[in-house]
N, C-alpha and C. Protein backbone atom coordinates (compact mmCIF):
# COMPACT_ATOMS: atom_id res chain seq x y z
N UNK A 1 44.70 17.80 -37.09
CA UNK A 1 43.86 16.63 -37.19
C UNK A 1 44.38 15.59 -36.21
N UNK A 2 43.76 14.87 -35.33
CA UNK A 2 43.94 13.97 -34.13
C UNK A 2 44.19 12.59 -35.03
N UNK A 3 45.42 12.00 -34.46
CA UNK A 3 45.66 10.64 -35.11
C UNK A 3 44.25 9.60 -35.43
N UNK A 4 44.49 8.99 -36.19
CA UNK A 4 43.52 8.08 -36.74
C UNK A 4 42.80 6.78 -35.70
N UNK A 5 43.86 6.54 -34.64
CA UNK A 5 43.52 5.59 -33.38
C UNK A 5 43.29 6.32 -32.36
N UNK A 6 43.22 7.67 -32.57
CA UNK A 6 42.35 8.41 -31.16
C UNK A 6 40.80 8.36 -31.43
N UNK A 7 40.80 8.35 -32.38
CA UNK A 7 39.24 8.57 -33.14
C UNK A 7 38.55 7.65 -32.87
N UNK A 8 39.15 6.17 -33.35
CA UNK A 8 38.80 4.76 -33.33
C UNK A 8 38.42 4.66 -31.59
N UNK A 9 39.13 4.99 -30.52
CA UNK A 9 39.34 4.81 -29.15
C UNK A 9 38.43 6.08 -29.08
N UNK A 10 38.45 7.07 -29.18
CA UNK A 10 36.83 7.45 -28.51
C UNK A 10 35.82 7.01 -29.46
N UNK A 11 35.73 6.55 -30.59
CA UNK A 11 34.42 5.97 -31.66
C UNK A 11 34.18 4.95 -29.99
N UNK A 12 34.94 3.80 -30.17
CA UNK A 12 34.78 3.30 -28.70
C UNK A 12 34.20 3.09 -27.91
N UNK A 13 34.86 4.59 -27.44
CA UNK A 13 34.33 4.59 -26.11
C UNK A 13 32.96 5.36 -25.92
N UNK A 14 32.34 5.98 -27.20
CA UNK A 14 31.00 6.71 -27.09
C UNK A 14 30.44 5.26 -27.70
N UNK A 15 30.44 4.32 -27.91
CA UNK A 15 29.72 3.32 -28.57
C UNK A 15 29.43 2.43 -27.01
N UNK A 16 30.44 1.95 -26.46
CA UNK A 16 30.18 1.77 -25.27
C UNK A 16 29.38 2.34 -24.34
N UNK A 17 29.33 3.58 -24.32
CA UNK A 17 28.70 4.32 -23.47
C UNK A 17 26.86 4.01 -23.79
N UNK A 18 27.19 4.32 -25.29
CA UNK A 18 25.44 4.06 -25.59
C UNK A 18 25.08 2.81 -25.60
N UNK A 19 26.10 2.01 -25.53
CA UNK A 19 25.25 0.68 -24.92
C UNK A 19 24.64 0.63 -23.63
N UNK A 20 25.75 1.14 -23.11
CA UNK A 20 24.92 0.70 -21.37
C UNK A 20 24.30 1.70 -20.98
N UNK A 21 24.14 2.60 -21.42
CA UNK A 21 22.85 3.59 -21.19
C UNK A 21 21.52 2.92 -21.68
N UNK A 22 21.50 2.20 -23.55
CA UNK A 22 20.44 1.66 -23.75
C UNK A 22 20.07 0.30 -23.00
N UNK A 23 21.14 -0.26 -22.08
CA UNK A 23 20.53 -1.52 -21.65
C UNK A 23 20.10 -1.01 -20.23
N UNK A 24 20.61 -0.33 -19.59
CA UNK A 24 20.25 0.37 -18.52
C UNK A 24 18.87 0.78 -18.45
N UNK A 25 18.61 1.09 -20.00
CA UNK A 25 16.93 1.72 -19.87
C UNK A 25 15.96 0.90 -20.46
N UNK A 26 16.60 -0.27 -20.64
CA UNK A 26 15.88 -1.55 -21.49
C UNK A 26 15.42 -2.76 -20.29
N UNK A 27 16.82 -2.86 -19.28
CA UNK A 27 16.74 -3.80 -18.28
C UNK A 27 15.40 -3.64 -17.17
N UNK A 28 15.45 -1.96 -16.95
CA UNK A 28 14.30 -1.62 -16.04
C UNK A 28 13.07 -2.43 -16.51
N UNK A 29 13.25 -1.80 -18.03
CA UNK A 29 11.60 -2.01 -18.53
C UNK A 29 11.20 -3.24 -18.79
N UNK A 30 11.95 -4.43 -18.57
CA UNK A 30 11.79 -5.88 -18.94
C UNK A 30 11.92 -6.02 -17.60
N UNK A 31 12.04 -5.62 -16.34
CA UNK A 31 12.01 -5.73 -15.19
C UNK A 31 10.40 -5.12 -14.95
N UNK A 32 9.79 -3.79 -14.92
CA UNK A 32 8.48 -3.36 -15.16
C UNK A 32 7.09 -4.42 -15.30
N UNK A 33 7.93 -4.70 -17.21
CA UNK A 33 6.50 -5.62 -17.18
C UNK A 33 6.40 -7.22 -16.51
N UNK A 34 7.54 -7.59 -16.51
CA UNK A 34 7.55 -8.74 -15.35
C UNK A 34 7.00 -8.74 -13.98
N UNK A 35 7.09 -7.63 -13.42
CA UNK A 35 6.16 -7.37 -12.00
C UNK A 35 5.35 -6.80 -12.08
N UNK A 36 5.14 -6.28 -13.36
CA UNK A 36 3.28 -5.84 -13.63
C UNK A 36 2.32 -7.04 -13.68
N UNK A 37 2.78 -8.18 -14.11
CA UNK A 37 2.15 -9.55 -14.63
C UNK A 37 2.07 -9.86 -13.15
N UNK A 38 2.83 -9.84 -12.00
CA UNK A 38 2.13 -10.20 -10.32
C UNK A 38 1.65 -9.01 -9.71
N UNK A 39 1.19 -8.03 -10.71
CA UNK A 39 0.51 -7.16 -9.32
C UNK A 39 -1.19 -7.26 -9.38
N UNK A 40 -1.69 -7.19 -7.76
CA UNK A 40 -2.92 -8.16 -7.84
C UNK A 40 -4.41 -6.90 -8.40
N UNK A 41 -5.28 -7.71 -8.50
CA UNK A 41 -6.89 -6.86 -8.80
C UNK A 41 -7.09 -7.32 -7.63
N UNK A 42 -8.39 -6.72 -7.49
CA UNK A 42 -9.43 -6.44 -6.98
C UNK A 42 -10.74 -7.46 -6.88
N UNK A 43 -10.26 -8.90 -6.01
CA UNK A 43 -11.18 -9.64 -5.95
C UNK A 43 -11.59 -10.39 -7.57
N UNK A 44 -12.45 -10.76 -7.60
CA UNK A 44 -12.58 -11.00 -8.73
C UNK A 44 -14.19 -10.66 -9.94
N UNK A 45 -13.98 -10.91 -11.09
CA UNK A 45 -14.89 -9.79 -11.82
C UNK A 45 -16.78 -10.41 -11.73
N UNK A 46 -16.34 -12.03 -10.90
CA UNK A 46 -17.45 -13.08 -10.60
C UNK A 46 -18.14 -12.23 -8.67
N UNK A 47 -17.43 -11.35 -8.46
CA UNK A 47 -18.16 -10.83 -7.30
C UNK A 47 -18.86 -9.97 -7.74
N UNK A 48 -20.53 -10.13 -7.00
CA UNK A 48 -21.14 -8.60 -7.50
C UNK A 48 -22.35 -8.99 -8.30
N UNK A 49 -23.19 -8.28 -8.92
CA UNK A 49 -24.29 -8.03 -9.52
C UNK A 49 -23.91 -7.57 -10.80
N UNK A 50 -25.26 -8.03 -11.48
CA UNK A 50 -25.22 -7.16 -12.86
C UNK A 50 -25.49 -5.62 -12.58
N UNK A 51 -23.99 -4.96 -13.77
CA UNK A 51 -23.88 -3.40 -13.36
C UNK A 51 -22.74 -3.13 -12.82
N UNK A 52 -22.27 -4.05 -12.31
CA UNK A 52 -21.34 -3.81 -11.04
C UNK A 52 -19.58 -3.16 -12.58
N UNK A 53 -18.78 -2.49 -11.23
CA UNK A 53 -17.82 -2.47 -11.66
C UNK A 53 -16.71 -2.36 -10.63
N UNK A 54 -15.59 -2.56 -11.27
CA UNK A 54 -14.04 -2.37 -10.39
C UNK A 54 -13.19 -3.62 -9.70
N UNK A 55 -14.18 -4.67 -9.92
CA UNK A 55 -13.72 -5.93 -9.01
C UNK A 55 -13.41 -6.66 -10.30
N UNK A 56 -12.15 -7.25 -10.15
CA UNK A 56 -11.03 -8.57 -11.02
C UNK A 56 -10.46 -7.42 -11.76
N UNK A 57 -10.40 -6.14 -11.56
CA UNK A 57 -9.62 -5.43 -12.07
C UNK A 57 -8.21 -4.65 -11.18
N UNK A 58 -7.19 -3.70 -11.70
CA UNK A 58 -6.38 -3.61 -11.12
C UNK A 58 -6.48 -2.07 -10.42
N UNK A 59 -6.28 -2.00 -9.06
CA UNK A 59 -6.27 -0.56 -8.53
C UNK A 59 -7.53 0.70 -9.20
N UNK A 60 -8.92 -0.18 -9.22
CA UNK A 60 -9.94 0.39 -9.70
C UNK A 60 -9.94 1.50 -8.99
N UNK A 61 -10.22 2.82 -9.79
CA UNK A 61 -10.72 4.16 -9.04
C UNK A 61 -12.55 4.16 -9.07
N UNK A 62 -12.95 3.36 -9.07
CA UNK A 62 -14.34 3.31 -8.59
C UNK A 62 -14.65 1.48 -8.57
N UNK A 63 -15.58 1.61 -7.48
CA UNK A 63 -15.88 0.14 -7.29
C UNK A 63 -17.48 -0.04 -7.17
N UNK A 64 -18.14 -0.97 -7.57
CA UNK A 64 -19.35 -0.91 -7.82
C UNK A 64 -20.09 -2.27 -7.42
N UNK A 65 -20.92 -2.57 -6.56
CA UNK A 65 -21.49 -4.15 -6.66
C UNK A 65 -22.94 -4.37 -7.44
N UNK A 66 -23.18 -3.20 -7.82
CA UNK A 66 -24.29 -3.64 -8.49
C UNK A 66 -25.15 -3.31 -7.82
N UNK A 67 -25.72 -2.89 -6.67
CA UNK A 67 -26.62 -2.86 -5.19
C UNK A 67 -27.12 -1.51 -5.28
N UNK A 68 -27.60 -1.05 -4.14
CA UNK A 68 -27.42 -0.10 -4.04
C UNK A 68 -26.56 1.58 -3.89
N UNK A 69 -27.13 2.47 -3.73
CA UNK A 69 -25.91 3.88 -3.50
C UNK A 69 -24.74 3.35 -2.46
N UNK A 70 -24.97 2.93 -1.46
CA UNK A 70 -24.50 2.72 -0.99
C UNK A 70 -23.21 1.56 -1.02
N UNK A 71 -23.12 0.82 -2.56
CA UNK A 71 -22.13 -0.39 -2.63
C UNK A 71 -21.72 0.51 -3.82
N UNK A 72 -21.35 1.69 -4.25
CA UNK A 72 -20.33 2.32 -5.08
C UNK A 72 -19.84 3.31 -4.28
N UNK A 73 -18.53 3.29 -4.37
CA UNK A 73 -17.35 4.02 -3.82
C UNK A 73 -16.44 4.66 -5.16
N UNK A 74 -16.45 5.99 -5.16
CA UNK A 74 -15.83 6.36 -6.37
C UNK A 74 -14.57 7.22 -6.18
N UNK A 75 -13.99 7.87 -7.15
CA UNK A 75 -12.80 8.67 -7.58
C UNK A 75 -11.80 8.13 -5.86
N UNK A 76 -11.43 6.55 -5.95
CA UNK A 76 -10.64 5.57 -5.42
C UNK A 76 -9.23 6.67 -5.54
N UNK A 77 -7.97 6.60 -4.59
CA UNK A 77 -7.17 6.75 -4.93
C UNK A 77 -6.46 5.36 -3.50
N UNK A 78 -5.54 4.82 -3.92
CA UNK A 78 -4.81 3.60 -3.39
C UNK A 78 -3.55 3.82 -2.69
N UNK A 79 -3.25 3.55 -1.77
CA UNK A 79 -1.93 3.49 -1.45
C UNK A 79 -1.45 1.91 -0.78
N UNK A 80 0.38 1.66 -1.31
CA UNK A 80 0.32 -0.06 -1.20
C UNK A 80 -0.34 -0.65 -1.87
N UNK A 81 -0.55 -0.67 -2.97
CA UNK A 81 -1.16 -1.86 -3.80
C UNK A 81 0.08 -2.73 -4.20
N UNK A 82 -0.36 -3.65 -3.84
CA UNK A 82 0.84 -5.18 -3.83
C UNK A 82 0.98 -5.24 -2.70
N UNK A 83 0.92 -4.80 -1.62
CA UNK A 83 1.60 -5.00 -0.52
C UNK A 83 0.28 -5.86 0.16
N UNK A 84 0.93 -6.35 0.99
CA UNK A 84 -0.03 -7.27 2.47
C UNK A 84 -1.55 -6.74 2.24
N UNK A 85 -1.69 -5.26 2.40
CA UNK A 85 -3.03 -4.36 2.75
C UNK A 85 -2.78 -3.08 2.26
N UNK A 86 -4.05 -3.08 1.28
CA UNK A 86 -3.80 -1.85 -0.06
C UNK A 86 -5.39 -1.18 0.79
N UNK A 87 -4.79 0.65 0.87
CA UNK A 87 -5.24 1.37 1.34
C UNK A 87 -6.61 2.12 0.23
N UNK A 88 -8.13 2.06 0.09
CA UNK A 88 -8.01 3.02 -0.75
C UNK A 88 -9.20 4.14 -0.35
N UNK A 89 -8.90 5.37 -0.64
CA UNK A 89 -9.39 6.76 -0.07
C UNK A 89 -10.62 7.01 -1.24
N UNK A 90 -11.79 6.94 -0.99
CA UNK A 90 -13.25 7.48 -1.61
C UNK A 90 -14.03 8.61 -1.40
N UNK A 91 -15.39 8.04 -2.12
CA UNK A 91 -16.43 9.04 -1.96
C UNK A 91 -17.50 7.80 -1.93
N UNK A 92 -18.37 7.88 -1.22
CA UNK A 92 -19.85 7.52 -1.08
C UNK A 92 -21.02 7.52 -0.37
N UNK A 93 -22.23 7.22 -1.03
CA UNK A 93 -23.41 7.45 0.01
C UNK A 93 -23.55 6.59 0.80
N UNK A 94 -24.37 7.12 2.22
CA UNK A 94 -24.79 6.59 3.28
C UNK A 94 -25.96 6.79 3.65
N UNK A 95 -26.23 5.57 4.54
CA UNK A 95 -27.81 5.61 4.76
C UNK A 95 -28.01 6.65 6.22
N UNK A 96 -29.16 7.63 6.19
CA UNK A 96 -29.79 8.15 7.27
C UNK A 96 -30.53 6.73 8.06
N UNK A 97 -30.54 7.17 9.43
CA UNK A 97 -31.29 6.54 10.62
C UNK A 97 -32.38 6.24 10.32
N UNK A 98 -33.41 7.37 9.63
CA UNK A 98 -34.43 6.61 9.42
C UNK A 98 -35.14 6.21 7.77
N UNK A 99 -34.26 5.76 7.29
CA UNK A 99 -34.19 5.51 5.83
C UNK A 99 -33.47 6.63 4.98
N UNK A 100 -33.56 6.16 3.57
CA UNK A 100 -33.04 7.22 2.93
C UNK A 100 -31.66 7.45 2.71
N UNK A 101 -30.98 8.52 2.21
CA UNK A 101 -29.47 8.20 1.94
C UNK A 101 -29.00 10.24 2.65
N UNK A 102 -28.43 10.25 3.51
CA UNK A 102 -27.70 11.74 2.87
C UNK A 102 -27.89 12.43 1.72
N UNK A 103 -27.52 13.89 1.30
CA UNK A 103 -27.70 14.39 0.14
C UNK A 103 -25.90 14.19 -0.07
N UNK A 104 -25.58 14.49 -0.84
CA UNK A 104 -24.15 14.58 -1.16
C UNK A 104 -23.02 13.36 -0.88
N UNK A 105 -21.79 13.08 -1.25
CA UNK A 105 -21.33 11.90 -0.62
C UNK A 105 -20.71 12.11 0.23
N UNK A 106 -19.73 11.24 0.88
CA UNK A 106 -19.17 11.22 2.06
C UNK A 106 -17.85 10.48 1.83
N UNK A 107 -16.59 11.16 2.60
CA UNK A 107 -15.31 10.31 2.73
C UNK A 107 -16.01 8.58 3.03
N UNK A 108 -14.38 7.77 2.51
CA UNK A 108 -14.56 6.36 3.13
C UNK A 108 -13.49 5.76 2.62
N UNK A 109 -12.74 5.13 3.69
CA UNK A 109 -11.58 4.53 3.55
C UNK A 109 -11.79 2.89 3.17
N UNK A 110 -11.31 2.13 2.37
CA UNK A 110 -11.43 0.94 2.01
C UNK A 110 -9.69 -0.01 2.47
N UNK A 111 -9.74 -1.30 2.77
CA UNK A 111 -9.03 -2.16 2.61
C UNK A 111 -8.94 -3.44 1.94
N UNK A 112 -7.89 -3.32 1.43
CA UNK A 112 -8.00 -4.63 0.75
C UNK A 112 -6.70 -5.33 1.04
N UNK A 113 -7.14 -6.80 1.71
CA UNK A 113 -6.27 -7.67 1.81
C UNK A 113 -6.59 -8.81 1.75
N UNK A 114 -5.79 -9.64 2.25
CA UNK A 114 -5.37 -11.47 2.04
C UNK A 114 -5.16 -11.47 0.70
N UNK A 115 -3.81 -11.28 0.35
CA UNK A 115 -3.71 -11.84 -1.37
C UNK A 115 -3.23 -13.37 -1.26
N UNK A 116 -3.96 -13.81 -2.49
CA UNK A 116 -3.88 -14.95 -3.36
C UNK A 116 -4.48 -15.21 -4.44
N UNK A 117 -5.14 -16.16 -4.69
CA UNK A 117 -5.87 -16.21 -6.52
C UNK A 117 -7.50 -16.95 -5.80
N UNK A 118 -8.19 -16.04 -6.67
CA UNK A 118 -9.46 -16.31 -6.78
C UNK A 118 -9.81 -17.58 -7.36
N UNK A 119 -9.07 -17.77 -8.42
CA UNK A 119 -9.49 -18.87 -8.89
C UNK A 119 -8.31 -20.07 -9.49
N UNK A 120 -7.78 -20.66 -9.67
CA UNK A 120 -6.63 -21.35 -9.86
C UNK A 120 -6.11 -20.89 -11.29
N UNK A 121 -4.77 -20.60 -11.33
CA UNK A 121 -4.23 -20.33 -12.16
C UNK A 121 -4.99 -18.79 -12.57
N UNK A 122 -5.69 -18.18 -12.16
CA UNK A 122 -6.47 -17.07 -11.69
C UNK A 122 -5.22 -16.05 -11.69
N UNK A 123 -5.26 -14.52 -11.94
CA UNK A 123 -4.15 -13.31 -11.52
C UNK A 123 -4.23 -13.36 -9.54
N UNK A 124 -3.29 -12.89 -9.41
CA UNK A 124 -3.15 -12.72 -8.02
C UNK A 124 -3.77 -11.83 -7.57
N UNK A 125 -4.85 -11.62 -6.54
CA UNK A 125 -5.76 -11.31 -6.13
C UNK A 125 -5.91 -10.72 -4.88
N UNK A 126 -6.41 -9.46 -4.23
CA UNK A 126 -6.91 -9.25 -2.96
C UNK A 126 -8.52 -9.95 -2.75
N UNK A 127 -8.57 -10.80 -1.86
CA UNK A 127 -9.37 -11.78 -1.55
C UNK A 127 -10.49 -11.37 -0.57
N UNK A 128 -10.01 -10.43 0.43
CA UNK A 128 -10.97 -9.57 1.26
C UNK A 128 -10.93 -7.75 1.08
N UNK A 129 -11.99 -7.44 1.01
CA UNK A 129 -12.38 -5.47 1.55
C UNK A 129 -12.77 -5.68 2.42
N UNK A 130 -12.48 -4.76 3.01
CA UNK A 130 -13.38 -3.70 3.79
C UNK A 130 -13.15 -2.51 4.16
N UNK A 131 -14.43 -1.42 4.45
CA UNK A 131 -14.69 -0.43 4.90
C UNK A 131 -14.95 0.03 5.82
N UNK A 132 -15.08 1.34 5.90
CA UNK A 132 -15.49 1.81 7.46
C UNK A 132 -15.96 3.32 6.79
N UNK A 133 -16.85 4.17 6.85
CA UNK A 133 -17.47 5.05 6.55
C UNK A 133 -17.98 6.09 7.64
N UNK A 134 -17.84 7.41 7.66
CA UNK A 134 -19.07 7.82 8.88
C UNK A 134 -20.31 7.68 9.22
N UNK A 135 -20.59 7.95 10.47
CA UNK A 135 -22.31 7.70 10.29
C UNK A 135 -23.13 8.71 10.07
N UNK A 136 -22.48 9.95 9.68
CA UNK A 136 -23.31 10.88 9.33
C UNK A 136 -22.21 12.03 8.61
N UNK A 137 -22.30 12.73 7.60
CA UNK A 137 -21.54 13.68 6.64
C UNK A 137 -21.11 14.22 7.77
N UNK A 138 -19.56 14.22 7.40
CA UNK A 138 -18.70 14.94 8.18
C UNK A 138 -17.75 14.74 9.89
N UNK A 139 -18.69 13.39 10.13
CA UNK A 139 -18.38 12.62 11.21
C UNK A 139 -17.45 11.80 10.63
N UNK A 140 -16.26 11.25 12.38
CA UNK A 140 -15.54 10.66 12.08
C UNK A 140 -15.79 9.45 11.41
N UNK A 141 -14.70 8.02 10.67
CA UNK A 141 -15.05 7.28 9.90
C UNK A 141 -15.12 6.17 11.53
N UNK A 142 -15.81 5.29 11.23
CA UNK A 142 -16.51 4.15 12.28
C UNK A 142 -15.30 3.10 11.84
N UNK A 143 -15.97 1.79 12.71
CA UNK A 143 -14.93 0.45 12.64
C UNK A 143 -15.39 0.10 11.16
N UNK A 144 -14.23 -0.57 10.96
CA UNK A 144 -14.29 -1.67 10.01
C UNK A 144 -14.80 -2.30 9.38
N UNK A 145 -15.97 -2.99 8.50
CA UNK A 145 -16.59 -3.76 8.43
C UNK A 145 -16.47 -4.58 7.17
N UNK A 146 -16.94 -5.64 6.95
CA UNK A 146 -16.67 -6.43 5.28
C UNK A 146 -17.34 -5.85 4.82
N UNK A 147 -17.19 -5.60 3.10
CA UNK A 147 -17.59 -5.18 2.16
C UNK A 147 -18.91 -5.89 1.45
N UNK A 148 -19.94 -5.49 1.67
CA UNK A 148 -21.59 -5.73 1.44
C UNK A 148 -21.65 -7.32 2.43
N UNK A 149 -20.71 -7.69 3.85
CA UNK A 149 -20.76 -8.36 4.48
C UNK A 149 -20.18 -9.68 3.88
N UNK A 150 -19.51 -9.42 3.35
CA UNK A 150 -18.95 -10.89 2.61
C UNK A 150 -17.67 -11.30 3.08
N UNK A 151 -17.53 -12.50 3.23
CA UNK A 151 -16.07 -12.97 3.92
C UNK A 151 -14.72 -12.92 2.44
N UNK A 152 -15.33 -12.76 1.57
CA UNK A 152 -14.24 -12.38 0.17
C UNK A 152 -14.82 -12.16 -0.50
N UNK A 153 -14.18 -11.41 -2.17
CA UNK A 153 -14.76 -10.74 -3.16
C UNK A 153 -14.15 -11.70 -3.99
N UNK A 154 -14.35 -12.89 -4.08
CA UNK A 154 -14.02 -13.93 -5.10
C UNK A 154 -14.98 -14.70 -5.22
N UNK A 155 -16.15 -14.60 -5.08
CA UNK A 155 -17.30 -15.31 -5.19
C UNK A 155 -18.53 -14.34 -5.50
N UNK A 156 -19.75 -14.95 -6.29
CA UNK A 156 -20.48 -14.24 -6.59
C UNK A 156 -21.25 -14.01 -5.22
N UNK A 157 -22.16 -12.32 -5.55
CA UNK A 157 -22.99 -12.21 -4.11
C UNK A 157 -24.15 -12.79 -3.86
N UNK A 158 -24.68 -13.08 -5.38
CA UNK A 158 -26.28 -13.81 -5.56
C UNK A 158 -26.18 -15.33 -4.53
C-alpha cells in the first residue's frame, strides 16, 4: 500500500490536471460566443421585397429579393465571412437574349463587402453584393456587377 501523502500528491495532481483541461475547454467557448456576437449578416432584412429571403441574416445559403428568377441565388456556400470580402459560390437563373430565362441553373459567384452597421446600434453588416454570372449555361462568369443594381443592401428596394 503507497504511503498516505503519495495519494494526497497525486489526488493533486489529477485534480489539477482536470482543472486546466476544463478551463482550457471552457475559455475557447466563452471566447466562441464573444466573436460570434461580431460576425456580420448579410445586408439587412429591410432590403428586398415581400418573399424575399437571406438578407440581415448570417452566411445565408440562399438569398432571395423577392423579384424575379433571376434575384435568387441558392445552395450559397461562403468563404471569408468576417473578413474585408466574403466570397459566396451559387446556383441561378439567367436571362436569354431574347427574353425568357435558360432551362436549368447556372454557376455564380457573389461578393460581399464594405462592413459596418446598417442601421445604428444595428449587428455588423456587409453593406454591398455583388455578382457576376455567365451569359449563357456553361460560359465563363462576366464582370462584376451590384446586386439588383443597388449601391447597398441596407435599404429597402421599393
Amino acid at each position: 500500500m503507497a504511503p498516505r501523502h503519495a495519494l494526497t500528491s497525486a489526488g493533486s495532481v489529477l485534480v489539477g490536471v482536470l482543472a486546466v483541461s476544463l478551463l482550457g475547454v471552457a475559455a475557447p467557448a466563452a471566447s466562441i460566443g464573444a466573436s460570434a456576437a461580431r460576425l456580420p449578416v448579410l445586408g439587412s432584412k429591410a432590403y428586398s421585397l415581400p418573399g424575399s429571403t437571406g438578407f440581415g441574416t448570417y452566411k445565408p445559403s440562399e438569398i432571395f429579393n423577392g423579384g424575379d428568377p433571376s434575384g435568387r441565388v441558392q445552395g450559397i456556400t461562403w468563404t471569408g465571412w468576417g473578413t474585408a470580402q466574403s466570397y459566396g459560390y451559387g446556383k441561378s437563373s439567367i436571362f436569354m437574349p431574347n427574353g425568357g430565362y435558360y432551362p436549368g441553373l447556372v454557376r455564380v459567384e457573389l461578393r460581399a463587402s464594405n462592413l459596418g452597421h446598417c442601421t445604428t446600434g444595428g449587428p455588423l453588416a456587409y453593406e454591398r453584393l455583388a455578382a457576376r454570372e455567365p451569359s449563357h449555361p456553361g460560359g465563363p462568369l462576366g464582370a462584376w456587377f451590384a446586386w439588383a443594381g443597388s449601391k447597398t443592401i441596407c435599404r429597402s428596394l421599393s
